[in-house]
C-alpha atoms as a PDB file:
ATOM      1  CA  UNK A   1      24.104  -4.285  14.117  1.00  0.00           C
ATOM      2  CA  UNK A   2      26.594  -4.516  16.929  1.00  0.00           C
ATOM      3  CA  UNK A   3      29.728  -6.521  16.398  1.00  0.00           C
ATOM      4  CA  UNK A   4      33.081  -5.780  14.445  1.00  0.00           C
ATOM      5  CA  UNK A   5      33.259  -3.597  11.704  1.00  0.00           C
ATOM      6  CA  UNK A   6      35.760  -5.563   9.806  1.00  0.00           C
ATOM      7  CA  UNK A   7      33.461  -9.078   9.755  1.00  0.00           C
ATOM      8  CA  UNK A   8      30.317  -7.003   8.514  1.00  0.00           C
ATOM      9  CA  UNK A   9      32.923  -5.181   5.678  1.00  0.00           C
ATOM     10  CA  UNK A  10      34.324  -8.620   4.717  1.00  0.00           C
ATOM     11  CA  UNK A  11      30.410 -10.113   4.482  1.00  0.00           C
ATOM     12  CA  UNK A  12      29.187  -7.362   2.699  1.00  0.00           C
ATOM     13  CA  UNK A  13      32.167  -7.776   0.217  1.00  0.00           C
ATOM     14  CA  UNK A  14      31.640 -11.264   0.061  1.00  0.00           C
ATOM     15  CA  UNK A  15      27.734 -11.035  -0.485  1.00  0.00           C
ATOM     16  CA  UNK A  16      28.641  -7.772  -3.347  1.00  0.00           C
ATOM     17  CA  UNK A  17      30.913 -10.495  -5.000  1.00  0.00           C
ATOM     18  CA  UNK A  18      28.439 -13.323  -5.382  1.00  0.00           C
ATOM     19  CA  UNK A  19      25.829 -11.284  -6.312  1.00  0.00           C
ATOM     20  CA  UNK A  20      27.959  -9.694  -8.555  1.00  0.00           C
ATOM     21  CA  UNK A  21      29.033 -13.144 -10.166  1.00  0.00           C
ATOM     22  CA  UNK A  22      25.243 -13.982 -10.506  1.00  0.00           C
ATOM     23  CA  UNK A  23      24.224 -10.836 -12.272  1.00  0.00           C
ATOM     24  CA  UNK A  24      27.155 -11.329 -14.895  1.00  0.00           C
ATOM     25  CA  UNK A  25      26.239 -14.620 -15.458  1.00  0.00           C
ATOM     26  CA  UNK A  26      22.585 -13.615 -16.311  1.00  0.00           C
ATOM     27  CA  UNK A  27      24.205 -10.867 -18.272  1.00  0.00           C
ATOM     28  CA  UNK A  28      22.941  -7.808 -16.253  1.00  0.00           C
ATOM     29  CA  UNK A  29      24.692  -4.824 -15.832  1.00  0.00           C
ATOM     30  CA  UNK A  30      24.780  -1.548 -13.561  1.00  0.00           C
ATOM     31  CA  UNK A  31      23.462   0.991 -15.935  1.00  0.00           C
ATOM     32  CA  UNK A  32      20.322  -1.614 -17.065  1.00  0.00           C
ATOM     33  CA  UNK A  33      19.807  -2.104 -13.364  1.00  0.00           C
ATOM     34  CA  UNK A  34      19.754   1.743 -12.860  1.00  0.00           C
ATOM     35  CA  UNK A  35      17.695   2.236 -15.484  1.00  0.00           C
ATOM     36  CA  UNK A  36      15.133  -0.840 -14.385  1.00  0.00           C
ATOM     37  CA  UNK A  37      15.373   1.259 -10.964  1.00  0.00           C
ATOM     38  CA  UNK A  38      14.257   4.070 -12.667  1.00  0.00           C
ATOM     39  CA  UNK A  39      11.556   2.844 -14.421  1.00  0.00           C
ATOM     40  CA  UNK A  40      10.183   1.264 -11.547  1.00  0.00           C
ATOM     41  CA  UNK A  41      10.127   4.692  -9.232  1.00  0.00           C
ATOM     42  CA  UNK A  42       8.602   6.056 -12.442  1.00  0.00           C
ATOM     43  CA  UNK A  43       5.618   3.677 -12.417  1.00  0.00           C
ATOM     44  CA  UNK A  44       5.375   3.526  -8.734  1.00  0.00           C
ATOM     45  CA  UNK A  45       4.695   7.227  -8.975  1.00  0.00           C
ATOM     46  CA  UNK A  46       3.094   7.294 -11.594  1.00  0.00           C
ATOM     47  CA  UNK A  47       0.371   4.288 -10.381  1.00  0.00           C
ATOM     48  CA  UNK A  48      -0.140   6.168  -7.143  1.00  0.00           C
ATOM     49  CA  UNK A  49      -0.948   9.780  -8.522  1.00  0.00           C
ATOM     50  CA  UNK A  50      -3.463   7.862 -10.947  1.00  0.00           C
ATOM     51  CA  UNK A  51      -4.777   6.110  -7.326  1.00  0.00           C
ATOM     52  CA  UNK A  52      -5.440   9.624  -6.205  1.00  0.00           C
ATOM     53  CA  UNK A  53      -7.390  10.838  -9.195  1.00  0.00           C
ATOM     54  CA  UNK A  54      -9.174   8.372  -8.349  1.00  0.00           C
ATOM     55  CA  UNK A  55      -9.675   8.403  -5.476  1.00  0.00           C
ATOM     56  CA  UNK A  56      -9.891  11.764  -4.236  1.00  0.00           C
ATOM     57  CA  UNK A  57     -13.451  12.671  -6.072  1.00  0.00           C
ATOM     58  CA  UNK A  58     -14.802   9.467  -4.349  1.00  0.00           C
ATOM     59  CA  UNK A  59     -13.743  10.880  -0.728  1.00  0.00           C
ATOM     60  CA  UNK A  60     -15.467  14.335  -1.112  1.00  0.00           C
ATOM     61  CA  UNK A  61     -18.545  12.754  -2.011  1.00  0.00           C
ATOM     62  CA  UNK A  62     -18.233  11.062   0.600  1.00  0.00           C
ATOM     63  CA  UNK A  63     -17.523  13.264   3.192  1.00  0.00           C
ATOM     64  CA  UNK A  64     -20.230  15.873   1.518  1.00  0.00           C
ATOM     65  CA  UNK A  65     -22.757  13.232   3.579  1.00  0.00           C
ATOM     66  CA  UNK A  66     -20.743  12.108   6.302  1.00  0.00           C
ATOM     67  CA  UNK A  67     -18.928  14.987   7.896  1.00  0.00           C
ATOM     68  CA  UNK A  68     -22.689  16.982   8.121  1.00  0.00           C
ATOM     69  CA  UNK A  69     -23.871  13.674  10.167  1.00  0.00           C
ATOM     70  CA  UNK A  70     -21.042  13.666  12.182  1.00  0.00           C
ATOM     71  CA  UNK A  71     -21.036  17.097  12.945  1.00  0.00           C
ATOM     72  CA  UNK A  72     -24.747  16.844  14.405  1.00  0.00           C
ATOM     73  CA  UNK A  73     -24.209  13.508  16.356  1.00  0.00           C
ATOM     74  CA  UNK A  74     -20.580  15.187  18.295  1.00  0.00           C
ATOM     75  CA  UNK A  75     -23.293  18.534  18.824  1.00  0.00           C
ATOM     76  CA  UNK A  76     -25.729  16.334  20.273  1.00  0.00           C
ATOM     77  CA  UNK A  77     -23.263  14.452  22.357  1.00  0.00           C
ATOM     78  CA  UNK A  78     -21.649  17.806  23.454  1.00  0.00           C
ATOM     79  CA  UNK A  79     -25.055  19.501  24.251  1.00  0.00           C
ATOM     80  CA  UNK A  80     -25.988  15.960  26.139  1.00  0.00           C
ATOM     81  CA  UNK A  81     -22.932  16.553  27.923  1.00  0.00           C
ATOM     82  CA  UNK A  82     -23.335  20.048  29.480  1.00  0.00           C
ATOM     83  CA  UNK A  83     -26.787  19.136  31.355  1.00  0.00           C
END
C-alpha cells in the first residue's frame, strides 16, 4: 500500500461515493445494512456452534478407537527404537 496518502484518500472517497450512489438507487440504507450485517454474524455463529454439536460426539468416538491404536504402534516404534 505504498504511494501517496492523498491519491488513496481521494480513491477511497471516490469508490465511498459510487457505491454510495448505487446503494441509494437500490434503496438501501446504513441501518438495514447494519442490521443485514448483524444477522449474518448471527447465523454464521450460530451455523458453526450447530457444526460442533455435531461434530464433536462424532470425533470422540472416533478417537475412543484410534488414539488406543496409535498409542501401541508409537510404543512399538519407540521400543523398536531403543534395541
Amino acid at each position: 500500500m505504498r504511494g501517496d496518502i492523498g491519491g488513496i484518500v481521494i480513491r477511497l472517497l471516490i469508490l465511498s461515493f459510487v457505491v454510495g450512489f448505487v446503494l441509494n438507487v437500490l434503496n438501501l440504507d446504513p441501518g438495514s445494512l447494519l442490521r443485514g450485517i448483524g444477522g449474518t454474524v448471527e447465523s454464521v455463529f450460530t451455523t458453526a456452534v450447530d457444526a460442533l454439536r455435531w461434530a464433536v460426539p462424532h470425533i470422540l468416538i472416533g478417537a475412543i478407537v484410534v488414539v488406543p491404536i496409535w498409542l501401541v504402534l508409537y510404543l512399538l516404534r519407540y521400543a523398536r527404537g531403543r534395541r
